[in-house]
N, C-alpha and C. Protein backbone atom coordinates (compact mmCIF):
# COMPACT_ATOMS: atom_id res chain seq x y z
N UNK A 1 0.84 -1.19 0.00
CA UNK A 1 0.00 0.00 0.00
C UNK A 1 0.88 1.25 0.00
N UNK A 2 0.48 2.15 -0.30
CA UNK A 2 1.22 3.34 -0.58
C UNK A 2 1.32 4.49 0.78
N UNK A 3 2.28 4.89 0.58
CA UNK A 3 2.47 5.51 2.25
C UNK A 3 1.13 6.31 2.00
N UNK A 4 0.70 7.32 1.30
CA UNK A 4 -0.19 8.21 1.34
C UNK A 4 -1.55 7.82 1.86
N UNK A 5 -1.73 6.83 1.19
CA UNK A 5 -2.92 6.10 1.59
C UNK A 5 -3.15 5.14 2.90
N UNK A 6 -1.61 4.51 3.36
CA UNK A 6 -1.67 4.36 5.00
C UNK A 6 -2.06 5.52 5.99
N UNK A 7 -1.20 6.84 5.35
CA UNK A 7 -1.59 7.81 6.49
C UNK A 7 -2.59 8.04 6.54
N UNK A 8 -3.36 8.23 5.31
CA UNK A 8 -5.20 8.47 5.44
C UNK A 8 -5.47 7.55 6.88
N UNK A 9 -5.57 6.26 6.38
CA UNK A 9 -5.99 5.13 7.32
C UNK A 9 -5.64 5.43 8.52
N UNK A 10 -4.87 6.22 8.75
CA UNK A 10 -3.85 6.21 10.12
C UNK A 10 -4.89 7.72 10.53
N UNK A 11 -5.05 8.74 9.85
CA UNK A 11 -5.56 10.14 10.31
C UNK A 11 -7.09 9.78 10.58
N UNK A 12 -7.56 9.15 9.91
CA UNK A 12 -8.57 8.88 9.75
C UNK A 12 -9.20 8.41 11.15
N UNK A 13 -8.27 7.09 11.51
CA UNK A 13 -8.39 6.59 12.81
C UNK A 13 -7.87 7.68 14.26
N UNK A 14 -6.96 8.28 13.80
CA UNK A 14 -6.62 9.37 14.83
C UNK A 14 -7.82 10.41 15.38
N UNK A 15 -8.28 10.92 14.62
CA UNK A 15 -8.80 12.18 14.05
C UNK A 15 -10.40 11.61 14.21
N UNK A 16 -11.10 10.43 13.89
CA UNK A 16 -11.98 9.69 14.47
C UNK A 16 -12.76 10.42 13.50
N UNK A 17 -12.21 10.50 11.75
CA UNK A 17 -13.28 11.24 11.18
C UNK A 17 -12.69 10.54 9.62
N UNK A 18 -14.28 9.58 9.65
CA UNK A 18 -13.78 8.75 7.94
C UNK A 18 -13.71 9.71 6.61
N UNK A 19 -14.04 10.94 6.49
CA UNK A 19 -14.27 11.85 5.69
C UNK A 19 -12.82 12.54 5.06
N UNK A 20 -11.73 11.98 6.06
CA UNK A 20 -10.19 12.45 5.93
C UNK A 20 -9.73 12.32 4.63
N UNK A 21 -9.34 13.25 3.74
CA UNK A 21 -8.68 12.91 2.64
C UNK A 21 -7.49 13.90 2.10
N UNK A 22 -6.66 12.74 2.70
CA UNK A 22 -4.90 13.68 2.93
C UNK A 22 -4.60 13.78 1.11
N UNK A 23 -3.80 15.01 1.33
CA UNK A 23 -3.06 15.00 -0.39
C UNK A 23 -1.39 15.29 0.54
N UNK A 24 -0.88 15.72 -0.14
CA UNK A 24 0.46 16.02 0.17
C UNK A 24 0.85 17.43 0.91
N UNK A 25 -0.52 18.12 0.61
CA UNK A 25 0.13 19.45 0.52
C UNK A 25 -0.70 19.66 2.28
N UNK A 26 -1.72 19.00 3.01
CA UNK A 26 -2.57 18.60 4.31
C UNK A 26 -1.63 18.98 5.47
N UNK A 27 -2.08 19.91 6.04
CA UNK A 27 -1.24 20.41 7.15
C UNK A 27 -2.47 20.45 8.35
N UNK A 28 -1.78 20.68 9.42
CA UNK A 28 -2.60 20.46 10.73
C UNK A 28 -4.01 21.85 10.50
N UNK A 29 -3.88 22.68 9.87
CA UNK A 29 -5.01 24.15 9.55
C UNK A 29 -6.19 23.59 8.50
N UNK A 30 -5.85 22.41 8.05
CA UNK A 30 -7.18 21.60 7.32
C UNK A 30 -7.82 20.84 8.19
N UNK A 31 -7.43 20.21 9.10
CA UNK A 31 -8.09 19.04 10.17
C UNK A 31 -8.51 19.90 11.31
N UNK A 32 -9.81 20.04 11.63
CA UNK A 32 -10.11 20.89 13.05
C UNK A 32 -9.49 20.01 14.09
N UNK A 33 -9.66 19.17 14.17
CA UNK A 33 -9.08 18.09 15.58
C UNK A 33 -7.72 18.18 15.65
N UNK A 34 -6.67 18.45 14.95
CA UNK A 34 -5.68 18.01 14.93
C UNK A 34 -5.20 19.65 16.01
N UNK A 35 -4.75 18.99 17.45
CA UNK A 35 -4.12 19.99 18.50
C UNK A 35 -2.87 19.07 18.39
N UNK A 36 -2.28 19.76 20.07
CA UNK A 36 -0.91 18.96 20.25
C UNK A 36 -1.12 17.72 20.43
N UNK A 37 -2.09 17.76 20.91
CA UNK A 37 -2.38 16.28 22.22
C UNK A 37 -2.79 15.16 20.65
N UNK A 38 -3.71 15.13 19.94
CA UNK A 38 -3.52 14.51 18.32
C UNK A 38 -2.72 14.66 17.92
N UNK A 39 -1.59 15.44 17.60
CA UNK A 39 -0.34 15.29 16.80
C UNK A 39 0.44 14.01 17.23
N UNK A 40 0.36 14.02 18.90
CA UNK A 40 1.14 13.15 19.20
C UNK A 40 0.59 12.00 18.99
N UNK A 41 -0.63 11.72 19.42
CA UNK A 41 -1.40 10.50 19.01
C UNK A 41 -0.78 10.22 17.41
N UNK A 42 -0.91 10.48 16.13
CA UNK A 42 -1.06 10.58 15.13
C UNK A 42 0.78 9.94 15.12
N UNK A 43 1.81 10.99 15.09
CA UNK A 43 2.69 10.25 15.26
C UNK A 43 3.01 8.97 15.70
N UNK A 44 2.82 8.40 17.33
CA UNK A 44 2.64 7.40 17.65
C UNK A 44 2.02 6.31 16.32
N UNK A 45 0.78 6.76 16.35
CA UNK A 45 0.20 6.06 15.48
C UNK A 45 1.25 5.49 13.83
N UNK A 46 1.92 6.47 13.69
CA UNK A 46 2.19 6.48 11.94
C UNK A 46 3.98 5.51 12.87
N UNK A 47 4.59 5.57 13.98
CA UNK A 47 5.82 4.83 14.09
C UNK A 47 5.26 3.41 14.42
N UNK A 48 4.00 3.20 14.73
CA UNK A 48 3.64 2.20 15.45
C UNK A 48 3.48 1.00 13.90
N UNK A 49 2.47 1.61 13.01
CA UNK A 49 1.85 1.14 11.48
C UNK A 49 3.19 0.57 10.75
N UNK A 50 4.52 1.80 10.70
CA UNK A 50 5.43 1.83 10.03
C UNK A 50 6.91 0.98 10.26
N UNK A 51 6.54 0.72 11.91
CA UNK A 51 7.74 0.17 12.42
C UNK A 51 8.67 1.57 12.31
N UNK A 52 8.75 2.52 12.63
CA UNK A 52 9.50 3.06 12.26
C UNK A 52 9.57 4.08 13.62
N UNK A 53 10.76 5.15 13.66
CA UNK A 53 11.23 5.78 15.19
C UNK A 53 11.22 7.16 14.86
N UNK A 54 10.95 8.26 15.04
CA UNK A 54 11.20 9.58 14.55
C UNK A 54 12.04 9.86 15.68
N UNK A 55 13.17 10.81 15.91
CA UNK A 55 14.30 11.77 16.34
C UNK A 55 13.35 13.04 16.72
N UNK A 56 13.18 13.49 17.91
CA UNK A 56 12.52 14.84 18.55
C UNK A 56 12.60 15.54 17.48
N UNK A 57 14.39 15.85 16.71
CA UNK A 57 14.71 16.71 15.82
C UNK A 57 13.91 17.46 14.88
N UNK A 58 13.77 15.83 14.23
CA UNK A 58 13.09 15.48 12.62
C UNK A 58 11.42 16.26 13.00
N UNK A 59 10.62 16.64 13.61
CA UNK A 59 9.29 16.40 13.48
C UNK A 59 8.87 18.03 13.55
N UNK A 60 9.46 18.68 14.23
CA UNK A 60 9.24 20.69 14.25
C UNK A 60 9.49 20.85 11.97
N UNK A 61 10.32 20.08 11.63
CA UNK A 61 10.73 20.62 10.28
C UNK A 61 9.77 20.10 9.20
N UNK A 62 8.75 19.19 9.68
CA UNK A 62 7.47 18.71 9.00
C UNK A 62 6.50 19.53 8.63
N UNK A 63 6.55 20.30 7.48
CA UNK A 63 5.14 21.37 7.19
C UNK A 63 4.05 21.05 6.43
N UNK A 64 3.94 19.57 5.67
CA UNK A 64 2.60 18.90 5.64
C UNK A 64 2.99 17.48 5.68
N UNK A 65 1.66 16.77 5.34
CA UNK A 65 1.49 15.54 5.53
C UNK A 65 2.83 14.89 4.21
N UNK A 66 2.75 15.51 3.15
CA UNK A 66 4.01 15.38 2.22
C UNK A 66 5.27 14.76 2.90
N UNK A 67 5.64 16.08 3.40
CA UNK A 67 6.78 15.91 4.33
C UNK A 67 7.11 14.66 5.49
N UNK A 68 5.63 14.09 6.05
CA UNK A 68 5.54 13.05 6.54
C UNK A 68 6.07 11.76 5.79
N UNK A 69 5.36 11.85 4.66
CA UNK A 69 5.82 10.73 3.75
C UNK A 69 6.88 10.57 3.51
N UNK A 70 7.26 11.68 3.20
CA UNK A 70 9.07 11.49 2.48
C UNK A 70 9.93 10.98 3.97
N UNK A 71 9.48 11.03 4.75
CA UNK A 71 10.47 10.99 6.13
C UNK A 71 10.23 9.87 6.45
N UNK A 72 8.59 9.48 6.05
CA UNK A 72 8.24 7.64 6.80
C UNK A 72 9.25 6.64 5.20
N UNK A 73 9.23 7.19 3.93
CA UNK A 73 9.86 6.90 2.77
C UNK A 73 11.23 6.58 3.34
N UNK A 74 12.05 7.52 3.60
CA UNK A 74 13.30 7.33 4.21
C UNK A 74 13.92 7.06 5.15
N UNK A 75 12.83 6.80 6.02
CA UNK A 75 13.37 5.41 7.05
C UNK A 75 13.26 3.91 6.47
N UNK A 76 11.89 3.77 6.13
CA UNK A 76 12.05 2.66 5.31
C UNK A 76 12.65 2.41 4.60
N UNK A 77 13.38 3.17 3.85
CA UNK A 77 14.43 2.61 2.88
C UNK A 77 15.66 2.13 3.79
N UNK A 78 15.82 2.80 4.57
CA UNK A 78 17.36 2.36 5.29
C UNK A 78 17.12 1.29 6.25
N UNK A 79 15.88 0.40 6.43
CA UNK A 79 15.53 -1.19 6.69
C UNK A 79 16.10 -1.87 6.00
């Protein structure tokens, strides 16, 4: 499945709203639900799906859901 379309699945379930339909460009100012306290959920959620670990660093420099991808993209590659 394609990362884009996991994260739907993943926001979708976060966000507790089936109507979610991420593109690349989907930043937290399109989703009313999405506060701090969901971001973190949502993360959790996307290392948990992905097997994968984000760095405190990496996650302030994320300015849409795009940016998510390419970052869940490039961990997975280095599996």
């Amino acid at each position: 499945m394609e990362i884009l379309a996991e994260l739907t699945e993943i926001f979708r379930e976060v966000f507790d709203d089936d109507s979610i339909e991420l593109t690349r460009q989907t930043t937290a100012n399109d989703i009313d639900a999405w506060d701090s306290l969901s971001h973190m959920n949502m993360v959790m959620a996307v290392e948990l799906r992905f097997k994968v670990r984000f760095a405190l660093g990496e996650l302030p420099a994320l300015r849409n859901v795009g940016d998510l991808a390419d970052l869940v993209a490039k961990k997975l590659a280095r599996k």
